[in-house]
PDB file of N, CA and C in Angstrom:
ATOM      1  N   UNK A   1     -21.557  26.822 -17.595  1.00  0.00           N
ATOM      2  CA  UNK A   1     -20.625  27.744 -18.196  1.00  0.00           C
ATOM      3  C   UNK A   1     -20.548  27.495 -19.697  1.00  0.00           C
ATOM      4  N   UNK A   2     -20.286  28.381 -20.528  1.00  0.00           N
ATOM      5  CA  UNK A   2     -19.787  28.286 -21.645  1.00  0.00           C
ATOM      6  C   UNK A   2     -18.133  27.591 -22.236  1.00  0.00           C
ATOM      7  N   UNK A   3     -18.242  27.446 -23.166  1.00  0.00           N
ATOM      8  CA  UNK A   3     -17.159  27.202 -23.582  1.00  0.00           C
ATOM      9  C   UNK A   3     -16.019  27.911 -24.362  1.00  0.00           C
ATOM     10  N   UNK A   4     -16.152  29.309 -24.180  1.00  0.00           N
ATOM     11  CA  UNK A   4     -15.607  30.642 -24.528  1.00  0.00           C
ATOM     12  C   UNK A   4     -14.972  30.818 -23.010  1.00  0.00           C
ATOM     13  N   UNK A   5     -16.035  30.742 -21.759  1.00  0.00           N
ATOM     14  CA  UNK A   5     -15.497  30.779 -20.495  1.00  0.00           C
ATOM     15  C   UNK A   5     -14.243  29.984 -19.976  1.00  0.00           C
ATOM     16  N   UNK A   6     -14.700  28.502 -20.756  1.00  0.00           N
ATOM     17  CA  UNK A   6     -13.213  27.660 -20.232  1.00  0.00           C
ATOM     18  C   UNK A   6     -12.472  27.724 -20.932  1.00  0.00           C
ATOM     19  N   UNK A   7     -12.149  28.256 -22.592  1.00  0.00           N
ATOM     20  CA  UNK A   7     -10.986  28.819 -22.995  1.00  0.00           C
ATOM     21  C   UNK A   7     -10.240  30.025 -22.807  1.00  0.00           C
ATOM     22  N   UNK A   8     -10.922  31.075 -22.021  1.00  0.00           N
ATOM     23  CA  UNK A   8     -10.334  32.072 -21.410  1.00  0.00           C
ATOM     24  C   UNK A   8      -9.876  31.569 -20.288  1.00  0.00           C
ATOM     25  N   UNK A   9     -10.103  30.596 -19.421  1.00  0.00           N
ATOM     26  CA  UNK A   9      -9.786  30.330 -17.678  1.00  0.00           C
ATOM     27  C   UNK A   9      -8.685  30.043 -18.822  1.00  0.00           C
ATOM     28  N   UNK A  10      -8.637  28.625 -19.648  1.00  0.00           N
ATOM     29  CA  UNK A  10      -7.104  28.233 -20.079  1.00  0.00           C
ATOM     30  C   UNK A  10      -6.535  28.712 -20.519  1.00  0.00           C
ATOM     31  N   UNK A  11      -6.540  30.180 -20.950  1.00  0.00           N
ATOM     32  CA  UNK A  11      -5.646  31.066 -22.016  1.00  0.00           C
ATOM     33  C   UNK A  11      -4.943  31.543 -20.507  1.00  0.00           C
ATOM     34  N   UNK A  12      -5.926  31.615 -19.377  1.00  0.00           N
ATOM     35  CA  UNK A  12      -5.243  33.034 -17.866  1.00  0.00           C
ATOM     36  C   UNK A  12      -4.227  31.632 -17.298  1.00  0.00           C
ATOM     37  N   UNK A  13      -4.688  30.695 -17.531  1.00  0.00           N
ATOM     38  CA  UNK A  13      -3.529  29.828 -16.473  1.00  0.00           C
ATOM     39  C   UNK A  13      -2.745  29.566 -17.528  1.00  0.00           C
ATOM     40  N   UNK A  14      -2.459  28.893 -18.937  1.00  0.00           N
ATOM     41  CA  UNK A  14      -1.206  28.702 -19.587  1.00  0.00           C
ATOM     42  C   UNK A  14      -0.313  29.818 -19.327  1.00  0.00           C
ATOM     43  N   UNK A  15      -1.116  31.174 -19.576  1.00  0.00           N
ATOM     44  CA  UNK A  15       0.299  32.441 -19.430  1.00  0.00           C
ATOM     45  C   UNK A  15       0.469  32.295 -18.114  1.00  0.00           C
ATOM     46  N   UNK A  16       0.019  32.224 -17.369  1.00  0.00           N
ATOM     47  CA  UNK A  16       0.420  32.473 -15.655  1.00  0.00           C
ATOM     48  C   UNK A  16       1.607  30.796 -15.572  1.00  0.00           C
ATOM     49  N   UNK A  17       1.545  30.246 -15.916  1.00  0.00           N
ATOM     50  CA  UNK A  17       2.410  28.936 -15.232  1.00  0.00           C
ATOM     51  C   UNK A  17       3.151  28.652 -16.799  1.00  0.00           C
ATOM     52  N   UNK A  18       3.107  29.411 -17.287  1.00  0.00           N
ATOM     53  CA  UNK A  18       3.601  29.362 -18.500  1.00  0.00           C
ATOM     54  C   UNK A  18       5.004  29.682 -18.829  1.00  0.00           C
ATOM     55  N   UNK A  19       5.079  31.118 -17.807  1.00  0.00           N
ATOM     56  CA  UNK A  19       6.007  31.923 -17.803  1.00  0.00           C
ATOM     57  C   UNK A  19       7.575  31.466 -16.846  1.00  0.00           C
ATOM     58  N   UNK A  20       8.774  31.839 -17.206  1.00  0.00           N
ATOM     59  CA  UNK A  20       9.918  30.899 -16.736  1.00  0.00           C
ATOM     60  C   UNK A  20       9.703  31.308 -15.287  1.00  0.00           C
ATOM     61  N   UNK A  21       9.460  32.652 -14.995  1.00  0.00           N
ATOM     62  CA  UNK A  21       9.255  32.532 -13.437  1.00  0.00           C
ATOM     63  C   UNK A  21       8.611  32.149 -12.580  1.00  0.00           C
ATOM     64  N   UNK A  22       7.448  31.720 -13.327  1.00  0.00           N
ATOM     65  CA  UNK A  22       6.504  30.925 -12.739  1.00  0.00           C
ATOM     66  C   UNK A  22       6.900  29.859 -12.113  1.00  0.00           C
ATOM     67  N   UNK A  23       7.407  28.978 -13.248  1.00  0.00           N
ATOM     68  CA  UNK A  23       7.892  27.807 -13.256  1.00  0.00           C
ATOM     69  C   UNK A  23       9.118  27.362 -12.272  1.00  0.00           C
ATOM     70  N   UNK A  24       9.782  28.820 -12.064  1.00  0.00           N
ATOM     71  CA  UNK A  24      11.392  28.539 -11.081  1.00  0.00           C
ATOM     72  C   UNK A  24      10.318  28.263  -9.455  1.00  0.00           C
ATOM     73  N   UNK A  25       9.167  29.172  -9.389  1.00  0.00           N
ATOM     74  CA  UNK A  25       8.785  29.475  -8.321  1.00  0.00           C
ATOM     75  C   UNK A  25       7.754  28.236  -8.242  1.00  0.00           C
ATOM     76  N   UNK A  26       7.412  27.305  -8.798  1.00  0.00           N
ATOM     77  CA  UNK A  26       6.931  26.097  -8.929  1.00  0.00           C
ATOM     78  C   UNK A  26       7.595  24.853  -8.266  1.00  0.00           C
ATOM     79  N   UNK A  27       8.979  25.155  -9.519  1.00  0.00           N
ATOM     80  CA  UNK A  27      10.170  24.131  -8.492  1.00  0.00           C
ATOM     81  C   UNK A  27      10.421  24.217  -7.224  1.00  0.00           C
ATOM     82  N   UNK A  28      10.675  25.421  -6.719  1.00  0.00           N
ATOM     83  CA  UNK A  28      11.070  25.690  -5.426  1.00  0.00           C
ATOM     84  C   UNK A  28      10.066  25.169  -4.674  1.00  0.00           C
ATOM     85  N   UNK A  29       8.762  25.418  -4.785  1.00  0.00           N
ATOM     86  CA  UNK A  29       8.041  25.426  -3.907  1.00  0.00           C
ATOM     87  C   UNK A  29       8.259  23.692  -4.121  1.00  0.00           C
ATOM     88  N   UNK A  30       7.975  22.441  -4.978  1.00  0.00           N
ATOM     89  CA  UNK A  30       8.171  21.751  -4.789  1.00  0.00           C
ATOM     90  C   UNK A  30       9.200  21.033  -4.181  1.00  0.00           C
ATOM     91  N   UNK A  31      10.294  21.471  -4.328  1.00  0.00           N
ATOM     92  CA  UNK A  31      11.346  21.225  -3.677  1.00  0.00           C
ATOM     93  C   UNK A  31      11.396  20.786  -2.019  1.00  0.00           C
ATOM     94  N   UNK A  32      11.078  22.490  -1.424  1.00  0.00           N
ATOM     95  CA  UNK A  32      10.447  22.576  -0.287  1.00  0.00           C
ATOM     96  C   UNK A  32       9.268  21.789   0.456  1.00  0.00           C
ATOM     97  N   UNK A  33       8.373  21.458  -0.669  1.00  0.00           N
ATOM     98  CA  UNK A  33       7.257  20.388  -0.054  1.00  0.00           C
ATOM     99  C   UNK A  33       7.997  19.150   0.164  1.00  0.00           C
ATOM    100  N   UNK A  34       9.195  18.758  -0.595  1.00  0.00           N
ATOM    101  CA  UNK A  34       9.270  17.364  -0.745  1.00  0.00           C
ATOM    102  C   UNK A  34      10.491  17.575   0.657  1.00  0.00           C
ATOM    103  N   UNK A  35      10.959  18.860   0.741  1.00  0.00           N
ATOM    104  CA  UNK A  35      11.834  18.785   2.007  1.00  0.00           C
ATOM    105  C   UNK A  35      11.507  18.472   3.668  1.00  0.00           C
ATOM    106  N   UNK A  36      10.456  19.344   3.192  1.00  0.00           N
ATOM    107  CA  UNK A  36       9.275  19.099   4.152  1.00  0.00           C
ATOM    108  C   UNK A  36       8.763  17.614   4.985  1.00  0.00           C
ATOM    109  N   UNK A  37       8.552  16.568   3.742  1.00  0.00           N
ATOM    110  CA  UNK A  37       8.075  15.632   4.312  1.00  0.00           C
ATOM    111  C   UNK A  37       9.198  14.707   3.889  1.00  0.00           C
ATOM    112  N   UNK A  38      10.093  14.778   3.883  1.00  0.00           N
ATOM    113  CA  UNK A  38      11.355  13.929   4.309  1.00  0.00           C
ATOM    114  C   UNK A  38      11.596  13.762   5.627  1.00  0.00           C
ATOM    115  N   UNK A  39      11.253  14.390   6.791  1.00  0.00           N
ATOM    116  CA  UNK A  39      11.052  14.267   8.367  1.00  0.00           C
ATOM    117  C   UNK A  39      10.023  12.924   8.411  1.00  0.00           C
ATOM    118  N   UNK A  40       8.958  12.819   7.483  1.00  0.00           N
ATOM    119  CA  UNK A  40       8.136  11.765   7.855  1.00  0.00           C
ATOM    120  C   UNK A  40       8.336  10.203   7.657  1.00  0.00           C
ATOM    121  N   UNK A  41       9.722  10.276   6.683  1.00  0.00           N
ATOM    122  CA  UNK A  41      10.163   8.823   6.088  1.00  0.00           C
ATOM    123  C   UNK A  41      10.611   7.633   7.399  1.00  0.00           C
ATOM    124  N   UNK A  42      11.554   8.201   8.071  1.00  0.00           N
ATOM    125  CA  UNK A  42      11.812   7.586   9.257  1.00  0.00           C
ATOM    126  C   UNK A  42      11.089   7.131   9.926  1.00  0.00           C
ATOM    127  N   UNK A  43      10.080   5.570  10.319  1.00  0.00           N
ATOM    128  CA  UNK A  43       9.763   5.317  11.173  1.00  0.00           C
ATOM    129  C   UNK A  43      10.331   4.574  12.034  1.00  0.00           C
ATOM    130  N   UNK A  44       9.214   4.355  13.770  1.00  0.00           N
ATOM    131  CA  UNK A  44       9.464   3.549  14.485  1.00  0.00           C
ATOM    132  C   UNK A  44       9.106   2.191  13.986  1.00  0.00           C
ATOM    133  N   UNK A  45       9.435   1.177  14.098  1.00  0.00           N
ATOM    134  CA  UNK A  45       8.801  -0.386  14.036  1.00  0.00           C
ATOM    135  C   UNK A  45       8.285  -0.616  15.661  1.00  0.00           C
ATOM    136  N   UNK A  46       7.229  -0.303  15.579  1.00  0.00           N
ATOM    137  CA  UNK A  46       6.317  -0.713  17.132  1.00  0.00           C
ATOM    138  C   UNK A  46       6.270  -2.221  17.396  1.00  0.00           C
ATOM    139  N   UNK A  47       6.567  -2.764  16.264  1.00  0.00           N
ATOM    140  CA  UNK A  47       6.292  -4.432  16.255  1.00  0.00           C
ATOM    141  C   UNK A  47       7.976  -4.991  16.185  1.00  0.00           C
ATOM    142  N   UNK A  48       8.724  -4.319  16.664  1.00  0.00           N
ATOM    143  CA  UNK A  48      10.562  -5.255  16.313  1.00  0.00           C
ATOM    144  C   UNK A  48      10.082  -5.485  17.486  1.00  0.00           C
ATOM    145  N   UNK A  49       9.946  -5.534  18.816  1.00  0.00           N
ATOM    146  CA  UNK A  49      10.174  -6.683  19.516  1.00  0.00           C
ATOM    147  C   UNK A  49       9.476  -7.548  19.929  1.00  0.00           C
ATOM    148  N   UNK A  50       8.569  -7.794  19.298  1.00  0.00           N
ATOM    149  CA  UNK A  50       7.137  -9.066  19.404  1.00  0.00           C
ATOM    150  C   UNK A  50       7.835 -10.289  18.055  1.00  0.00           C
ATOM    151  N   UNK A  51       7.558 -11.335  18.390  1.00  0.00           N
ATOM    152  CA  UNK A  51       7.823 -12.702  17.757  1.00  0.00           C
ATOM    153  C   UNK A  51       6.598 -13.140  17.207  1.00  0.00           C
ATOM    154  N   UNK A  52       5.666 -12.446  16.741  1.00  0.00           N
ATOM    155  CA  UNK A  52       4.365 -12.633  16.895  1.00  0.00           C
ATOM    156  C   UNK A  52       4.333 -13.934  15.546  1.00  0.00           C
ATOM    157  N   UNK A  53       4.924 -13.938  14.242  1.00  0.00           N
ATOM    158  CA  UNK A  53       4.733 -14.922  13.596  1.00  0.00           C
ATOM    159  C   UNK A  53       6.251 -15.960  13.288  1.00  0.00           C
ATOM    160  N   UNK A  54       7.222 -16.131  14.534  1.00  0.00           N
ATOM    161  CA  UNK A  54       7.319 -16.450  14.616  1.00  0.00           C
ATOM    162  C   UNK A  54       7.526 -18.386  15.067  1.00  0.00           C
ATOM    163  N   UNK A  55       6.541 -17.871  16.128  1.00  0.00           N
ATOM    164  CA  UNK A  55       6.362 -19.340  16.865  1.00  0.00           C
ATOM    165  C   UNK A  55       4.829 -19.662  17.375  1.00  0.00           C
ATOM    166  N   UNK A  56       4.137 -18.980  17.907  1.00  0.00           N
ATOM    167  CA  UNK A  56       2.764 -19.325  18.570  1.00  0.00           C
ATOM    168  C   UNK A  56       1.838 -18.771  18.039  1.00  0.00           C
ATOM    169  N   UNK A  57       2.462 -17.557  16.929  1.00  0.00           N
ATOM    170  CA  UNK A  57       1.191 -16.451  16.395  1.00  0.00           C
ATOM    171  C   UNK A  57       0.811 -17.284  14.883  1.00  0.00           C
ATOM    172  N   UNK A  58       1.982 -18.061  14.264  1.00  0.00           N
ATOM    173  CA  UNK A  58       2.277 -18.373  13.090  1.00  0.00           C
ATOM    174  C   UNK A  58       1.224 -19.469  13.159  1.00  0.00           C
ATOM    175  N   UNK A  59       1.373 -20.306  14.428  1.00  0.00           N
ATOM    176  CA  UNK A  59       0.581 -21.444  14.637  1.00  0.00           C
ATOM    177  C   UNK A  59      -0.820 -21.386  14.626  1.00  0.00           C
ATOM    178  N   UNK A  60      -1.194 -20.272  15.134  1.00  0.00           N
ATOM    179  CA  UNK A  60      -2.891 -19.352  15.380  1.00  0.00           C
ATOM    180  C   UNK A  60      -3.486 -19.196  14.309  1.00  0.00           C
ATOM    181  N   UNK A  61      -2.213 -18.495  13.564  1.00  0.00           N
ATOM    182  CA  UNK A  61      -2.871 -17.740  12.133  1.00  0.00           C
ATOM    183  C   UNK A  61      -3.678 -18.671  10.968  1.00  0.00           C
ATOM    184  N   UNK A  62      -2.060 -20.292  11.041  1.00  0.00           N
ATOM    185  CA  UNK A  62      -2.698 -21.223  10.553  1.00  0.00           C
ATOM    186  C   UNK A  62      -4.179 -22.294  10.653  1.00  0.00           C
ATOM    187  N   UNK A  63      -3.727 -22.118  12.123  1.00  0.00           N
ATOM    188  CA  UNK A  63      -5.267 -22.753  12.282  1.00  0.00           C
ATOM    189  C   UNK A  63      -6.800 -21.410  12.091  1.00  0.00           C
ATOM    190  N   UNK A  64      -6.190 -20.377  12.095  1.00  0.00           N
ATOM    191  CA  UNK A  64      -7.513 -19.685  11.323  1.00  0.00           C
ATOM    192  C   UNK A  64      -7.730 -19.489  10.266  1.00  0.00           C
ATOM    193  N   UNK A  65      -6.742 -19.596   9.719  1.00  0.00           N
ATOM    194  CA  UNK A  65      -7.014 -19.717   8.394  1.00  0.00           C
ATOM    195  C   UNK A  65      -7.753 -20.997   7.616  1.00  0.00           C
ATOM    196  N   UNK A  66      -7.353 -22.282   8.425  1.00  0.00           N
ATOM    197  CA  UNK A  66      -8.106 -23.729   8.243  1.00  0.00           C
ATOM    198  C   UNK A  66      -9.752 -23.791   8.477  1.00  0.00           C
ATOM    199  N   UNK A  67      -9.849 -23.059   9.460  1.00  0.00           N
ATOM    200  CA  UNK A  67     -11.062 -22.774   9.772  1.00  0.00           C
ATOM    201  C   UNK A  67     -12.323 -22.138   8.931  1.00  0.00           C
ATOM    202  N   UNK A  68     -11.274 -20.725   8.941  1.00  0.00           N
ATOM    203  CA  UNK A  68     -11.921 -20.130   7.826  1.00  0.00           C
ATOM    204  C   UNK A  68     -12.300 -20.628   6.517  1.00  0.00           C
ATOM    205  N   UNK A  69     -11.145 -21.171   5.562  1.00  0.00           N
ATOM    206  CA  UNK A  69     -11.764 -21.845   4.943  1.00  0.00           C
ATOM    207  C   UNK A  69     -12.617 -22.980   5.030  1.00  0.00           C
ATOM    208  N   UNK A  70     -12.213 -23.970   6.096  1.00  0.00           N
ATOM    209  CA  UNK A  70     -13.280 -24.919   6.108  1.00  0.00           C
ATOM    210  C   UNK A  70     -14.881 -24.270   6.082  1.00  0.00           C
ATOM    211  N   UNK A  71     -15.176 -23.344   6.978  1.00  0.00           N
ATOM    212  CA  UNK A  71     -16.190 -22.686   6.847  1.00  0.00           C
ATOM    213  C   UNK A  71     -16.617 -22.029   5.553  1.00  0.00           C
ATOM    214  N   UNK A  72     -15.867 -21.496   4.616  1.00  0.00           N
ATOM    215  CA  UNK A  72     -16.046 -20.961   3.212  1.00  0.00           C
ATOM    216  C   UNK A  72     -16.626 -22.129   2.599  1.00  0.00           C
ATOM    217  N   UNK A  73     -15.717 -23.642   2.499  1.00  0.00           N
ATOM    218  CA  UNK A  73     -16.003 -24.901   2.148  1.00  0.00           C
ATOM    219  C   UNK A  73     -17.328 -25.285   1.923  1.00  0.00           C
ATOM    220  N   UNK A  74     -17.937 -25.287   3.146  1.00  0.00           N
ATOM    221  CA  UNK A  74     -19.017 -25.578   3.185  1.00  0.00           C
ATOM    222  C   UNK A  74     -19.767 -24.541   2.448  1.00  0.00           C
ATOM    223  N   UNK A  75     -19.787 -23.557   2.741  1.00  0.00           N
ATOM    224  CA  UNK A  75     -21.201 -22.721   2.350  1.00  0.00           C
ATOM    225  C   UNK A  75     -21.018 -23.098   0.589  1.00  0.00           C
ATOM    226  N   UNK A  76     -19.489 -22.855   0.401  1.00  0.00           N
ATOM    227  CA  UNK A  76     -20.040 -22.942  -1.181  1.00  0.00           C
ATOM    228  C   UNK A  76     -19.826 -24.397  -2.496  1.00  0.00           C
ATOM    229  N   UNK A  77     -19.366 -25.338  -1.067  1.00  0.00           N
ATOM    230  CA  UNK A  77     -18.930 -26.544  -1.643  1.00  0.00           C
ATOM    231  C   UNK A  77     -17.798 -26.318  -2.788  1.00  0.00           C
ATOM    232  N   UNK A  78     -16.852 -25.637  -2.632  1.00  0.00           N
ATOM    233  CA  UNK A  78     -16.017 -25.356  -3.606  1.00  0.00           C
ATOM    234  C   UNK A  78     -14.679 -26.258  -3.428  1.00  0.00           C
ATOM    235  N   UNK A  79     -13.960 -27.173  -4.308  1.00  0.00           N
ATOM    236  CA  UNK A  79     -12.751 -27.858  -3.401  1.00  0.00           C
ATOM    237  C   UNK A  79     -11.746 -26.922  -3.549  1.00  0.00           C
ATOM    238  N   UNK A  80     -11.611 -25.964  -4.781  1.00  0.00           N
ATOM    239  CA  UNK A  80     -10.467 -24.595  -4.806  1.00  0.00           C
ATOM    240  C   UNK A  80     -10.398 -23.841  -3.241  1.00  0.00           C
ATOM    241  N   UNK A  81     -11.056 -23.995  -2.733  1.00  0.00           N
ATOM    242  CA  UNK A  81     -10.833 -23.066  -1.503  1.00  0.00           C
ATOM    243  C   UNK A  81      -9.994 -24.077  -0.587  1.00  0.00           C
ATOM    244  N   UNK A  82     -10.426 -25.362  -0.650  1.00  0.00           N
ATOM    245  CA  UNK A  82      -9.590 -26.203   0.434  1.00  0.00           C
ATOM    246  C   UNK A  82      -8.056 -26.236  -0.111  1.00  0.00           C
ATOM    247  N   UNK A  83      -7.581 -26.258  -1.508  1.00  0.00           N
ATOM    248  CA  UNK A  83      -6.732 -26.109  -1.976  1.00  0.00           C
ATOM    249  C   UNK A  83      -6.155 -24.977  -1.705  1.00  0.00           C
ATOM    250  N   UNK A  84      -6.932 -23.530  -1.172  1.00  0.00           N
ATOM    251  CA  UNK A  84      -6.284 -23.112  -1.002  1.00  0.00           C
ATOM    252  C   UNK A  84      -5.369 -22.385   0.354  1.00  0.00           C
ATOM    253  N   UNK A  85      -6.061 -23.176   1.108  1.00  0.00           N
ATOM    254  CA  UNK A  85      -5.049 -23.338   2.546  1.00  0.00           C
ATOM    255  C   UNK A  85      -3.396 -23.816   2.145  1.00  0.00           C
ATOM    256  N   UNK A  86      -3.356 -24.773   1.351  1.00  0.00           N
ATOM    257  CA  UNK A  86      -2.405 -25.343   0.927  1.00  0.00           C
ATOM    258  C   UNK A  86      -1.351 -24.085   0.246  1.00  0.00           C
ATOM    259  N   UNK A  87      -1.957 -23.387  -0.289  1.00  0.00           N
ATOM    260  CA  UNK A  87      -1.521 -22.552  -1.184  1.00  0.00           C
ATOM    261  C   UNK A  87      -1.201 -21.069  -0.598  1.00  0.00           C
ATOM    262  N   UNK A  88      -1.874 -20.954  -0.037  1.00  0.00           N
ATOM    263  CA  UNK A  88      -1.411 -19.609   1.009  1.00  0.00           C
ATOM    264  C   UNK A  88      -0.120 -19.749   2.036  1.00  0.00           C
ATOM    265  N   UNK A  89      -0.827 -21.224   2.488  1.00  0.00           N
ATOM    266  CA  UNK A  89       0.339 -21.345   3.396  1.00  0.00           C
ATOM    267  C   UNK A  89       1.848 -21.273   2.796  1.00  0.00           C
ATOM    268  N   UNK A  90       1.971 -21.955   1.631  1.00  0.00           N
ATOM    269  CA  UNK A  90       3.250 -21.599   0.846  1.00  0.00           C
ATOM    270  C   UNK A  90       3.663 -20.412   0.960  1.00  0.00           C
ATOM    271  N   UNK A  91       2.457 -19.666   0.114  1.00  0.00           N
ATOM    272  CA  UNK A  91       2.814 -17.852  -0.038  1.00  0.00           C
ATOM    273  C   UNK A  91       3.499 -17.498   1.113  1.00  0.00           C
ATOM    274  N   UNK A  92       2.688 -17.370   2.384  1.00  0.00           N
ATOM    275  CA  UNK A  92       2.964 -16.820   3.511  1.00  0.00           C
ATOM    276  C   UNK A  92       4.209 -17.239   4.221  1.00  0.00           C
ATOM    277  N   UNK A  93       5.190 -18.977   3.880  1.00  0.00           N
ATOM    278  CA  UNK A  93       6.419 -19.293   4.382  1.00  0.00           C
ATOM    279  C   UNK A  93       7.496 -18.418   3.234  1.00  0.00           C
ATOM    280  N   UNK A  94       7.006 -18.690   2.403  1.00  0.00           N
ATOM    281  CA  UNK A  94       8.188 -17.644   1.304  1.00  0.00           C
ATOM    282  C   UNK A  94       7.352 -16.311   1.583  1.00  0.00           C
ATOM    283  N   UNK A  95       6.710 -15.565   1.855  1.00  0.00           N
ATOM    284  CA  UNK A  95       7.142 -14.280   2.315  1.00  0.00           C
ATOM    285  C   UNK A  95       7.882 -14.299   3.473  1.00  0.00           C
ATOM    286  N   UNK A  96       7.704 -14.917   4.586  1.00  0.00           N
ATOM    287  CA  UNK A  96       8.469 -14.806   5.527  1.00  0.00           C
ATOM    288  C   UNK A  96       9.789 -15.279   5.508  1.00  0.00           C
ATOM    289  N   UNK A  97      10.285 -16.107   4.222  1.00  0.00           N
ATOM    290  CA  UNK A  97      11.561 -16.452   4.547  1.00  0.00           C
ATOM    291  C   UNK A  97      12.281 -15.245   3.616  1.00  0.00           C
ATOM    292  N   UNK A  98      11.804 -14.825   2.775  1.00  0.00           N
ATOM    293  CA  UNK A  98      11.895 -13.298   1.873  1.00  0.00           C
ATOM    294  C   UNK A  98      12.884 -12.449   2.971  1.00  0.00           C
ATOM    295  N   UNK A  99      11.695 -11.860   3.761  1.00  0.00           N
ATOM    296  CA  UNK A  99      12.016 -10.824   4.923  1.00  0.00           C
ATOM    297  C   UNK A  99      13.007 -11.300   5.849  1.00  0.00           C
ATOM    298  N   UNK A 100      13.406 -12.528   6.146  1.00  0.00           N
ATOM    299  CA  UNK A 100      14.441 -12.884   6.854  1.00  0.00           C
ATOM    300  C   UNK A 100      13.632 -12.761   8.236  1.00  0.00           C
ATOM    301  N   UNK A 101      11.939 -13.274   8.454  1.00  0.00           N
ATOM    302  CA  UNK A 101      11.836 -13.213   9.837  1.00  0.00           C
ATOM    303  C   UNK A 101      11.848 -14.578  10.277  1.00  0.00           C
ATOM    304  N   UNK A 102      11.925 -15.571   9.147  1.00  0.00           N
ATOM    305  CA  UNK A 102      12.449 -17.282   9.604  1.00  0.00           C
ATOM    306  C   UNK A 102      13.753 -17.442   9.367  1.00  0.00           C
TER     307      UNK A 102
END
């Protein structure tokens, strides 16, 4: 295309959305979209009644995570990775004490 072409497309849409009625009929319609998906905010929690990192899942997670890194360990002989079992595990007790699920 030319560039005579895309200053005419922008001359037809500034006046078209340009204009105050445009614009009322813009809002509205946004309005309405956002009314729209206000039905979708509400969810279920499928997971409130599982204890999952509570007590036996918390215990799992840790030892895969040991694993995992030990296995990272090796391949790349790095000691930052063993450090960072240490370091996650922190993260992951202060997120959970954050949320109030400890």
């Amino acid at each position: 295309m030319q560039l005579t072409s895309f200053k005419k497309i922008y001359r037809i849409t500034s006046n078209c959305f340009g204009s105050p009625k445009m614009l009322r009929i813009l809002q509205v319609l946004a309005v309405l979209s956002l009314t729209g998906l206000a039905t979708q905010v509400f969810a279920v929690d499928l997971l409130s009644g599982t204890d999952t990192l509570k007590g036996t899942g918390k215990k799992y997670l840790y030892i895969a995570e040991c694993v995992i890194s030990l296995l990272v360990y090796i391949q790349s002989k790095n000691v930052m990775v063993l450090i960072g079992i240490v370091v996650v595990a922190i993260f992951f007790n202060i997120m959970l004490t954050m949320t109030g699920s400890v």
